[in-house]
N, C-alpha and C. Protein backbone atom coordinates (compact mmCIF):
# COMPACT_ATOMS: atom_id res chain seq x y z
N UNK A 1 29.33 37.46 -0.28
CA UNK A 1 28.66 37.30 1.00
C UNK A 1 27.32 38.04 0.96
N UNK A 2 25.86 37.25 1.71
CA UNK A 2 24.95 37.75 1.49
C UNK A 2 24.79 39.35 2.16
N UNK A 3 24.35 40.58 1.89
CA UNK A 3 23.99 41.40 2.77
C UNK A 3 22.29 41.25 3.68
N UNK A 4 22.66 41.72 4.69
CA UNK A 4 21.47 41.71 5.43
C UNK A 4 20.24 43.15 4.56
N UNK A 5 19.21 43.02 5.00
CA UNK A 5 18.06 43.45 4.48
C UNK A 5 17.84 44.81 5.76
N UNK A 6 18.05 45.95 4.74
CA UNK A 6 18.09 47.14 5.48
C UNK A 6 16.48 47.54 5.79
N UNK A 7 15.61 46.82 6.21
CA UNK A 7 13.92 46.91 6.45
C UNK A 7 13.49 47.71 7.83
N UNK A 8 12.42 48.59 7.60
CA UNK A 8 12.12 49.49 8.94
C UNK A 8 11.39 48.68 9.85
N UNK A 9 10.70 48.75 10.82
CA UNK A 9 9.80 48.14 11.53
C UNK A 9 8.83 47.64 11.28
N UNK A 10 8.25 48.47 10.26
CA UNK A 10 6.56 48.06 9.54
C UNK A 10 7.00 46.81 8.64
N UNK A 11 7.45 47.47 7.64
CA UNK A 11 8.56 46.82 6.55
C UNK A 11 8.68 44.90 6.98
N UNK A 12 9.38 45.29 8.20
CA UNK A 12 9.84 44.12 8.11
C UNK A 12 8.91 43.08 9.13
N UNK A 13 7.80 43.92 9.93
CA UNK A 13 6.61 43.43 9.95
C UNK A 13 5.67 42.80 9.18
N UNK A 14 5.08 43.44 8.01
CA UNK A 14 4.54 43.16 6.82
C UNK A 14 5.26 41.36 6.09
N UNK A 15 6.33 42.05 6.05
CA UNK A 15 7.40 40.33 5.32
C UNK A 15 7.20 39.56 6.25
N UNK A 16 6.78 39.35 7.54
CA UNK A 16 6.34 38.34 8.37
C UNK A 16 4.64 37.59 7.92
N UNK A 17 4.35 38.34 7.52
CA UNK A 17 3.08 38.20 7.50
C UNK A 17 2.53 37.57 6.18
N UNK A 18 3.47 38.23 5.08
CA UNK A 18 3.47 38.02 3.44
C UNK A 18 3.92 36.02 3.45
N UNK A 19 2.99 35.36 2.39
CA UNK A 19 2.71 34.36 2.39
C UNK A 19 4.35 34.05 0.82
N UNK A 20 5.18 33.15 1.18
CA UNK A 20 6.31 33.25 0.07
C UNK A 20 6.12 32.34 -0.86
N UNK A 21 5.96 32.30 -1.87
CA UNK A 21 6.16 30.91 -2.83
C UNK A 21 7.34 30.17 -2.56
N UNK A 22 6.57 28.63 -2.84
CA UNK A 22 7.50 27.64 -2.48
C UNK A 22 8.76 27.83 -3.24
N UNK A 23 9.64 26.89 -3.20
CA UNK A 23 10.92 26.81 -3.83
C UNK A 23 11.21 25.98 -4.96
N UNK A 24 9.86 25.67 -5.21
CA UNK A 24 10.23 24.24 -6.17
C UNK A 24 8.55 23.58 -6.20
N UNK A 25 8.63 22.93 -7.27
CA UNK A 25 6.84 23.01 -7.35
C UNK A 25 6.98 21.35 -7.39
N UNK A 26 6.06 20.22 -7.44
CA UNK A 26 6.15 19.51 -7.89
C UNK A 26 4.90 19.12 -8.92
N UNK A 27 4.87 18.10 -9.92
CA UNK A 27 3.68 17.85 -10.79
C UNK A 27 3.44 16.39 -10.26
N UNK A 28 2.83 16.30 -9.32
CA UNK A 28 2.40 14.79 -8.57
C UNK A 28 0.90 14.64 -9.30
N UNK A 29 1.07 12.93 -10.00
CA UNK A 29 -0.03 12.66 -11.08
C UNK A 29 -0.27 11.00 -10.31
N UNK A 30 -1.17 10.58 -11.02
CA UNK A 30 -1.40 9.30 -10.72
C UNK A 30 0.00 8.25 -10.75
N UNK A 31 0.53 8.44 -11.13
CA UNK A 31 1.88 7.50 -10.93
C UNK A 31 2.27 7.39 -9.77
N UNK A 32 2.43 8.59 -9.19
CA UNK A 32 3.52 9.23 -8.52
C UNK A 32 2.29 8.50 -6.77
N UNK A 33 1.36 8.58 -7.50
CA UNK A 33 0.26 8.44 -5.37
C UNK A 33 0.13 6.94 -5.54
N UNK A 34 0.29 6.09 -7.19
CA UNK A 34 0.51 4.77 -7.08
C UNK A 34 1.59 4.37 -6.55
N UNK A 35 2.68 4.94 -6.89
CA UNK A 35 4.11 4.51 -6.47
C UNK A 35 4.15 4.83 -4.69
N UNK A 36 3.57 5.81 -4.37
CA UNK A 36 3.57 6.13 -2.63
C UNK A 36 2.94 5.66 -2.26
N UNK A 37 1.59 4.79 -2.10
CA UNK A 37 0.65 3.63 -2.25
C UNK A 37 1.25 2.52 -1.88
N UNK A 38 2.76 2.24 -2.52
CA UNK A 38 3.22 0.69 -2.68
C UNK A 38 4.51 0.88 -1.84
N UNK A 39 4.88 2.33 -0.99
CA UNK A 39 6.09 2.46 -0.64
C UNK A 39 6.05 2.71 0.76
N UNK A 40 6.44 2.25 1.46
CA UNK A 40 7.01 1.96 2.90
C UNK A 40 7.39 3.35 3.99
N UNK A 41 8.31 3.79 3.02
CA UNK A 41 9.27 4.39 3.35
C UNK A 41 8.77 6.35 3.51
N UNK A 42 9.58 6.91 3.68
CA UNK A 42 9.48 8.32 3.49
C UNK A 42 9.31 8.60 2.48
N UNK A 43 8.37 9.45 1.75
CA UNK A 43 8.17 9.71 0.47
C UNK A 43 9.14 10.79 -0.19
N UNK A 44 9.39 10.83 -1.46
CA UNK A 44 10.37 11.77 -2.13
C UNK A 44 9.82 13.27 -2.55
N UNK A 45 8.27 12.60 -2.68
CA UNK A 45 7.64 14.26 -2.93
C UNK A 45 6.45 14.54 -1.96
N UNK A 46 5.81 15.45 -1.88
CA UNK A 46 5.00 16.12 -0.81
C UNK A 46 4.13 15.05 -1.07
N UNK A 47 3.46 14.39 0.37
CA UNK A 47 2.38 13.46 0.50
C UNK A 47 1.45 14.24 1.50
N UNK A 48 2.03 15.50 1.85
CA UNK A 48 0.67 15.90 2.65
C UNK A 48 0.30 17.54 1.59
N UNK A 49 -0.35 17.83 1.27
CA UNK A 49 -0.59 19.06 0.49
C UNK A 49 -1.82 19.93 1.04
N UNK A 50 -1.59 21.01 1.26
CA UNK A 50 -2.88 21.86 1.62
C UNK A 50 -3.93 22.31 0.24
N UNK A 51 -4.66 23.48 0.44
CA UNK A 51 -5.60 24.21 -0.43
C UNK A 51 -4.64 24.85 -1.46
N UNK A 52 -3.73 25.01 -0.96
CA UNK A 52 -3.44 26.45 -1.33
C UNK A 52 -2.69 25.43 -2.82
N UNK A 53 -1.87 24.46 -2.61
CA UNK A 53 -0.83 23.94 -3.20
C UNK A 53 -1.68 23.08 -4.16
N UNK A 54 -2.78 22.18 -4.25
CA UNK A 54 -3.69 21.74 -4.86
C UNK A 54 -4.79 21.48 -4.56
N UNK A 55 -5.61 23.19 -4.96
CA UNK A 55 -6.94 22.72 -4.73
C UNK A 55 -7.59 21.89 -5.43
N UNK A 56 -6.95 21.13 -6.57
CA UNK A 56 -7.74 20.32 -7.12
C UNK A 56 -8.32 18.79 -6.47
N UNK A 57 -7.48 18.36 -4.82
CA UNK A 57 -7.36 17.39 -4.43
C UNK A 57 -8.57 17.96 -3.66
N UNK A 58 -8.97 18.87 -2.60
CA UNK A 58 -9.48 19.26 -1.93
C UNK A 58 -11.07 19.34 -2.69
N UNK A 59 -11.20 19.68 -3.86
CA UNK A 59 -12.46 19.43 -4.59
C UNK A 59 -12.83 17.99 -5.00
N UNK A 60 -11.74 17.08 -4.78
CA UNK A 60 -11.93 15.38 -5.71
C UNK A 60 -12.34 14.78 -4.00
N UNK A 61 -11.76 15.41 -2.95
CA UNK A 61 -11.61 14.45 -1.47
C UNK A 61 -12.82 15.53 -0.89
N UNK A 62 -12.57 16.27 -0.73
CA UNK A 62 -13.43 17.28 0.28
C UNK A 62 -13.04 17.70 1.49
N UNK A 63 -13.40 18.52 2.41
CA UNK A 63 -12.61 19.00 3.46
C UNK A 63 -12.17 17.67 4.53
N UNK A 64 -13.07 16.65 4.61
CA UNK A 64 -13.63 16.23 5.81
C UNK A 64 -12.49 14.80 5.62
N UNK A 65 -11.56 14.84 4.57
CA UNK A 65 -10.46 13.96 4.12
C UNK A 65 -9.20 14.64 4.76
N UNK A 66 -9.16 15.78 4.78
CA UNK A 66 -8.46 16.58 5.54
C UNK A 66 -7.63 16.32 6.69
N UNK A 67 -6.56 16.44 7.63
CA UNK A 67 -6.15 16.42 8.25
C UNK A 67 -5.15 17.77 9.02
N UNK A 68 -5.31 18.17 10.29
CA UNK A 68 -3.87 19.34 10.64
C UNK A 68 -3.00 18.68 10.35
N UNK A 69 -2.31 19.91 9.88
CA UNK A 69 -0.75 19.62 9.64
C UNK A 69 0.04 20.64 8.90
N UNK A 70 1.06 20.01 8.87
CA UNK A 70 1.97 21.38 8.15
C UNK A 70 1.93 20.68 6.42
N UNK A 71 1.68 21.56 5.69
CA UNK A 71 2.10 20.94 3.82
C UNK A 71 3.30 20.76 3.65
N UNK A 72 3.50 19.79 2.95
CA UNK A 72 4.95 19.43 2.68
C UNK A 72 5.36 19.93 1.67
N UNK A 73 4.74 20.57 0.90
CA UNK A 73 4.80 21.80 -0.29
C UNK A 73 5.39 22.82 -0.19
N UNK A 74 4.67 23.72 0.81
CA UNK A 74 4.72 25.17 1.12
C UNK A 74 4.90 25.39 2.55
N UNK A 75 5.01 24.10 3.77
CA UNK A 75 5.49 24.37 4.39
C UNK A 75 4.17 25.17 5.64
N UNK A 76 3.47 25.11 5.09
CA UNK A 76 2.65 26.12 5.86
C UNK A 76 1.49 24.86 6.72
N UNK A 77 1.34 25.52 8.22
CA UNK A 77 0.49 24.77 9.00
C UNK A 77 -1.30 25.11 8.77
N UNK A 78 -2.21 23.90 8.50
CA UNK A 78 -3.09 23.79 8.18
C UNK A 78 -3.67 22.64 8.01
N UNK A 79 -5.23 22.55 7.49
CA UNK A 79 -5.76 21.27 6.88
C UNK A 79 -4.99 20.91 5.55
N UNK A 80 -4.65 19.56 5.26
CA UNK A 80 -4.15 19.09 4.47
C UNK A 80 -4.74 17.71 4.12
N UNK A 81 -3.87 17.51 3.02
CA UNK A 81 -4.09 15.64 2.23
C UNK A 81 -3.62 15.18 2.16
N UNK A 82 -3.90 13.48 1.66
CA UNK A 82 -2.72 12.61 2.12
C UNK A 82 -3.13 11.99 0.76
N UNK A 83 -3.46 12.27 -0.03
CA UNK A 83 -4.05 11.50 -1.11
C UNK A 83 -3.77 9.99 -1.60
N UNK A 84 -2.79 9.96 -1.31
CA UNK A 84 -2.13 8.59 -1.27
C UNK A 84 -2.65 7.28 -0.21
N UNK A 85 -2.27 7.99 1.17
CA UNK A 85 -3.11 7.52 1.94
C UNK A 85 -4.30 7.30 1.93
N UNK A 86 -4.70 7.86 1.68
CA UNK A 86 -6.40 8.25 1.42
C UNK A 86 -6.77 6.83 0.38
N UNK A 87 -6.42 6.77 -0.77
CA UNK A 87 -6.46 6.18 -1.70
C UNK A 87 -5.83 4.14 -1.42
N UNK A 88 -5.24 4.35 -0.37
CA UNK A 88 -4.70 2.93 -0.17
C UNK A 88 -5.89 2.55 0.95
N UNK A 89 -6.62 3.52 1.89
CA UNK A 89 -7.64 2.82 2.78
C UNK A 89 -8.96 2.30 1.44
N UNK A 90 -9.18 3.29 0.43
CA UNK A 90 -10.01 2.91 0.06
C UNK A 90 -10.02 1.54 -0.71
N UNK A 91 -8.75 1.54 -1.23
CA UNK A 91 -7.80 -0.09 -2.19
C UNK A 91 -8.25 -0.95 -0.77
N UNK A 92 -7.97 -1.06 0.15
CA UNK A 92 -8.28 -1.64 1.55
C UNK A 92 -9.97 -2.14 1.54
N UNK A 93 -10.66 -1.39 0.80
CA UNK A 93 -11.91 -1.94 1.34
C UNK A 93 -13.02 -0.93 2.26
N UNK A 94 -11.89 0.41 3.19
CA UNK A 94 -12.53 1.11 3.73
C UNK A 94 -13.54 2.26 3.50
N UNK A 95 -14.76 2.53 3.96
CA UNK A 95 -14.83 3.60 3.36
C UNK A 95 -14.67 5.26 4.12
N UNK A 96 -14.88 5.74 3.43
CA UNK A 96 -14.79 7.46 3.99
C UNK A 96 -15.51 7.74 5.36
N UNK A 97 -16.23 7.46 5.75
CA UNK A 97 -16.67 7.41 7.20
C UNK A 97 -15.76 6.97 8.21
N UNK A 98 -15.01 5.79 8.00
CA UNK A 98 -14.00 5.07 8.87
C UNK A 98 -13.78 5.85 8.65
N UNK A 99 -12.76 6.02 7.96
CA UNK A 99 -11.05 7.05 7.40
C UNK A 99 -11.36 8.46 8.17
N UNK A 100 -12.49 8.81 7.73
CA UNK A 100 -12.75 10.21 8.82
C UNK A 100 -12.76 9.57 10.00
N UNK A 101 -13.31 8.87 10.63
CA UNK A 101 -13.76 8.78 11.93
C UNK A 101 -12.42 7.73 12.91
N UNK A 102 -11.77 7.17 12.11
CA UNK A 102 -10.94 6.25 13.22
C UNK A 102 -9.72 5.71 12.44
N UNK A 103 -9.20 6.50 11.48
CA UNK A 103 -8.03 6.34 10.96
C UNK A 103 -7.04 7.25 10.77
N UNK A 104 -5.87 7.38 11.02
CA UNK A 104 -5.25 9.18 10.58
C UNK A 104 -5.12 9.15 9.35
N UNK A 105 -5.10 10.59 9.27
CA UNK A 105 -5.66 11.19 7.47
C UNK A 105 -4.15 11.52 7.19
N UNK A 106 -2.95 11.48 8.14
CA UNK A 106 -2.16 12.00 7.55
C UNK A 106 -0.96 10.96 8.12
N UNK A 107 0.39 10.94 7.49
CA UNK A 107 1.55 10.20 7.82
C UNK A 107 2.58 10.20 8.90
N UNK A 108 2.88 12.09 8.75
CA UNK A 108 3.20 12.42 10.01
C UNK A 108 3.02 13.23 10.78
N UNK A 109 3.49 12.92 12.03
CA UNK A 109 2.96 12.90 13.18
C UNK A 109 3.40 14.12 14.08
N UNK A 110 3.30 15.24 14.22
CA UNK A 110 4.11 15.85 14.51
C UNK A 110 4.40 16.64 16.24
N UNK A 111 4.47 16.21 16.91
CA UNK A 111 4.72 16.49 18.24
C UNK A 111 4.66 18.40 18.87
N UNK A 112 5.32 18.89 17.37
CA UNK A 112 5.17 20.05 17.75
C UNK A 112 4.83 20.91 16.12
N UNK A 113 3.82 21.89 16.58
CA UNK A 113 3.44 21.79 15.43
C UNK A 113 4.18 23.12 14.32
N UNK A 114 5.53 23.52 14.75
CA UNK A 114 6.37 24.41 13.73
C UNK A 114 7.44 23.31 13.14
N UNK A 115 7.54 22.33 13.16
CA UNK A 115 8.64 21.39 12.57
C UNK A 115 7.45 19.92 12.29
N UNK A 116 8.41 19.15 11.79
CA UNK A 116 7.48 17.81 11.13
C UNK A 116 8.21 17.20 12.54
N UNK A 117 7.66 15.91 12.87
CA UNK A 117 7.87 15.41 13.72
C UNK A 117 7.83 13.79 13.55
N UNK A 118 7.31 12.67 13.58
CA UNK A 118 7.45 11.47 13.22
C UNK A 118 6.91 10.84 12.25
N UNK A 119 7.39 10.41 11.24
CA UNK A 119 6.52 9.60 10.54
C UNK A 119 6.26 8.28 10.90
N UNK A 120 4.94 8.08 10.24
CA UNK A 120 4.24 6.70 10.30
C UNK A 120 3.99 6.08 9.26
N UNK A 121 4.75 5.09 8.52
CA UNK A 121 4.60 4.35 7.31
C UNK A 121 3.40 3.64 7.62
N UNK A 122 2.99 3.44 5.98
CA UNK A 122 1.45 2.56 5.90
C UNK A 122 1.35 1.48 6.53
N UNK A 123 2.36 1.05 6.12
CA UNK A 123 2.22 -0.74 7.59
C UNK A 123 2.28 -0.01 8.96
N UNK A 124 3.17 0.95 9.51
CA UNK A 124 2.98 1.02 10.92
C UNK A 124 1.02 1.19 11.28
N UNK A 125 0.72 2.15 10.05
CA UNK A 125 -0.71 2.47 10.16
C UNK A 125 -1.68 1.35 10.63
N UNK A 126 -1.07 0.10 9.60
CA UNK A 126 -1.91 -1.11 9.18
C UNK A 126 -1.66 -1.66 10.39
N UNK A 127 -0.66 -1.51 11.40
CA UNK A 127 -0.23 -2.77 12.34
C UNK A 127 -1.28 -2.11 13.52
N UNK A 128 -1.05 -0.74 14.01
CA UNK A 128 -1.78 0.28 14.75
C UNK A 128 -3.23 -0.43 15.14
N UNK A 129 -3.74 0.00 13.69
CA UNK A 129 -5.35 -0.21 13.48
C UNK A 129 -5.68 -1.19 12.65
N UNK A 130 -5.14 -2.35 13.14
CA UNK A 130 -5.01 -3.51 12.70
C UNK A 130 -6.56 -4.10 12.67
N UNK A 131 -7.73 -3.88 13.72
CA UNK A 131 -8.75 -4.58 13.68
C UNK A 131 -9.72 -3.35 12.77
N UNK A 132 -9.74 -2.53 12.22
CA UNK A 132 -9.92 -1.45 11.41
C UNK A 132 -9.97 -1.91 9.69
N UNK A 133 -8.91 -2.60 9.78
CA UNK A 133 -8.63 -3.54 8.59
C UNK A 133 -8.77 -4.60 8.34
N UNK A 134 -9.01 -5.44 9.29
CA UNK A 134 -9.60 -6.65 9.44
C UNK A 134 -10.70 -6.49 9.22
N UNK A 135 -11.71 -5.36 9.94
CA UNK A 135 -13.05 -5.73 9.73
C UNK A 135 -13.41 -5.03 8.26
N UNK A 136 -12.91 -4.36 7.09
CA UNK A 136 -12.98 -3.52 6.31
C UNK A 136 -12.29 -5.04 5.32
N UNK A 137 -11.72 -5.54 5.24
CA UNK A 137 -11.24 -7.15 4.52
C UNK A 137 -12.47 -7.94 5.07
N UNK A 138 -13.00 -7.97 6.22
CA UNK A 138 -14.05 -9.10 6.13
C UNK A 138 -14.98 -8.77 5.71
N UNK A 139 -15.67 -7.55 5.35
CA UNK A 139 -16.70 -7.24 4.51
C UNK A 139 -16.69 -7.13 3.22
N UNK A 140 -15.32 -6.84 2.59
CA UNK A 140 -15.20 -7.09 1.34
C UNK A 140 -15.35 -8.61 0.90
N UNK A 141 -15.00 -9.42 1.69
CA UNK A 141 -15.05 -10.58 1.51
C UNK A 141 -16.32 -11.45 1.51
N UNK A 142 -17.23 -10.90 2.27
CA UNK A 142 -18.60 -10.27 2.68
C UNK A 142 -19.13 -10.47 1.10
N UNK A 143 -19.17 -9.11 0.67
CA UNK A 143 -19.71 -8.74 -0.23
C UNK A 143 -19.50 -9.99 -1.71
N UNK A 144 -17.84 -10.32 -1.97
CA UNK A 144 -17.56 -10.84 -2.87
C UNK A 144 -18.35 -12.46 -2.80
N UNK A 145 -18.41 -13.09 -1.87
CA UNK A 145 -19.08 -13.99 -1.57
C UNK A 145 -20.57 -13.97 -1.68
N UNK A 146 -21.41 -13.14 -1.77
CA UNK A 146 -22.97 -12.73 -1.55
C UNK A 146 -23.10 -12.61 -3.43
């Protein structure tokens, strides 16, 4: 049986404050944001990630790709990525101006912001902001025709 943690006031002040490593890491590569790209459903590994968990996404997207939220990594509330997401508006036709300006940057939705709260699969996204995508398909179409 576990024992409880014999900590003084400061003590166990301080451990409130101290930032914990996750529990489990994942190595999410191009496969893995193709395969969440093509999937519907709830994802199996973190689709929203902060700074802290890969700044390498945050240097390839930039802040302004960003979204609040909690990381699905580490758990911690902040700006985050959806890289996946991100990556299927642009397969779409859209560019980074929309996506900042009139699309959500992130999946879910969260009502309150110490727990996750609803998700929104890519079609719900697509059905949502349906004329968003329409007009982002008619300019590609636009273009391919010219």
């Amino acid at each position: 049986m576990p024992q409880a943690l014999d900590l003084s006031h400061q003590e166990s002040e301080a451990s409130l404050e101290q930032q914990l490593p996750p529990l489990f890491t994942f190595h999410v590569g191009p496969a893995e944001f193709f395969t969440a790209m093509n999937h519907q459903g709830q994802q199996a590994f973190p689709c929203q990630l902060c700074e802290h968990c890969t700044p390498g996404l945050f240097k390839h997207y930039g802040d302004k790709m960003a979204g609040s939220c909690w990381c699905s990594q580490c758990h911690q509330n902040g700006e985050c990525l959806d890289a996946a997401l991100i990556e299927h508006y642009r397969k779409c036709g859209i560019d980074d101006e929309t996506i900042n300006g009139e699309l959500p940057r992130k999946r879910w939705v969260s009502r309150n912001v110490s727990f996750p709260g609803m998700y929104q699969s890519i079609e719900d996204i697509e059905k949502t902001y349906q004329s968003v995508f329409e007009a982002a398909q008619a300019n590609v179409s636009k273009e391919h025709s010219a």
